[in-house]
Protein backbone atom coordinates (compact mmCIF):
# COMPACT_ATOMS: atom_id res chain seq x y z
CA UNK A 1 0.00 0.00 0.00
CA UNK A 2 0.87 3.07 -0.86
CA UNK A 3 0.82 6.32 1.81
CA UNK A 4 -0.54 9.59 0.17
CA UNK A 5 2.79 11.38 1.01
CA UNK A 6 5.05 8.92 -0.90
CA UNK A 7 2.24 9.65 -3.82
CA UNK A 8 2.82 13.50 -3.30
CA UNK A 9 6.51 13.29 -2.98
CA UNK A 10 6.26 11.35 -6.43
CA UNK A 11 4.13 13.64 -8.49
CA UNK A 12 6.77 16.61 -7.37
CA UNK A 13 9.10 15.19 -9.24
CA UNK A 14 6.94 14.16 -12.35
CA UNK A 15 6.82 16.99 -15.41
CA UNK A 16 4.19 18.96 -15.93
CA UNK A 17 2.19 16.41 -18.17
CA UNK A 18 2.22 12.82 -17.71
CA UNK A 19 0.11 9.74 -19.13
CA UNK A 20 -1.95 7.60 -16.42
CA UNK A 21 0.82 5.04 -17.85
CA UNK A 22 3.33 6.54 -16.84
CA UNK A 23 1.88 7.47 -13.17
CA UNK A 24 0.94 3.81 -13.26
CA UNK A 25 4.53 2.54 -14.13
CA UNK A 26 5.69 4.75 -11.08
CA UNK A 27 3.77 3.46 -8.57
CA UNK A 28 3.83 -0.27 -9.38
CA UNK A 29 7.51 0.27 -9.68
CA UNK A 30 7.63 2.21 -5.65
CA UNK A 31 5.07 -0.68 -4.60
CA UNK A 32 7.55 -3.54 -6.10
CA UNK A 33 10.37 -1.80 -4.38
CA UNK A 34 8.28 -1.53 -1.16
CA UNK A 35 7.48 -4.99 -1.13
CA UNK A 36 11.01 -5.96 -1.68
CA UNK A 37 12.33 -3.66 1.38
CA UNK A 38 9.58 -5.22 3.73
CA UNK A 39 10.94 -8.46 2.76
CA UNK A 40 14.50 -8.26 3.78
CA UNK A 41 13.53 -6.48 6.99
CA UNK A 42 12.03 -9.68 8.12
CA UNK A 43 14.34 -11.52 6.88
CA UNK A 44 17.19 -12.83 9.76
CA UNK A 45 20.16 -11.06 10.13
CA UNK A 46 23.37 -12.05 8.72
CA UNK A 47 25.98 -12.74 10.95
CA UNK A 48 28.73 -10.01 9.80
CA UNK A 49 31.47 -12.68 9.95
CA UNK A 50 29.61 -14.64 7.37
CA UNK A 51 29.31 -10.95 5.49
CA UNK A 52 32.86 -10.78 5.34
CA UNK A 53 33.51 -13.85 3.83
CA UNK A 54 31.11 -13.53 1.37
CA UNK A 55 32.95 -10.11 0.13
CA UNK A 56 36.26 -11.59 0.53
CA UNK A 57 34.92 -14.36 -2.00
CA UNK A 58 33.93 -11.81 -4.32
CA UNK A 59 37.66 -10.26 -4.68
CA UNK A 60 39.06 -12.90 -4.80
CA UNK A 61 40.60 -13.89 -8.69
């Protein structure tokens, strides 16, 4: 769901015409990224020493 000041904060930044697509586009996109946000908040924390190793693997050639 979507709060009416994330909706205003949005249409600031839109020009000064728009289509309804491109509103619509815009807010499934914020609601997708929402979602996504309120996932990995519940998700359980990683512990950092498992975070490091990960990164480390990354580097690594």
């Amino acid at each position: 769901m979507i709060t009416k000041e994330t909706l205003v904060n949005e249409l600031k930044d839109f020009p000064e015409y728009f289509t309804i697509n491109e509103l619509l586009e815009r807010l499934i996109l914020i609601e997708k990224m929402k979602r996504k946000s309120m996932k990995l908040n519940k998700k359980s924390k990683i512990p950092i020493a498992e975070v490091d190793q990960e990164v480390e693997r990354w580097f690594k050639y």
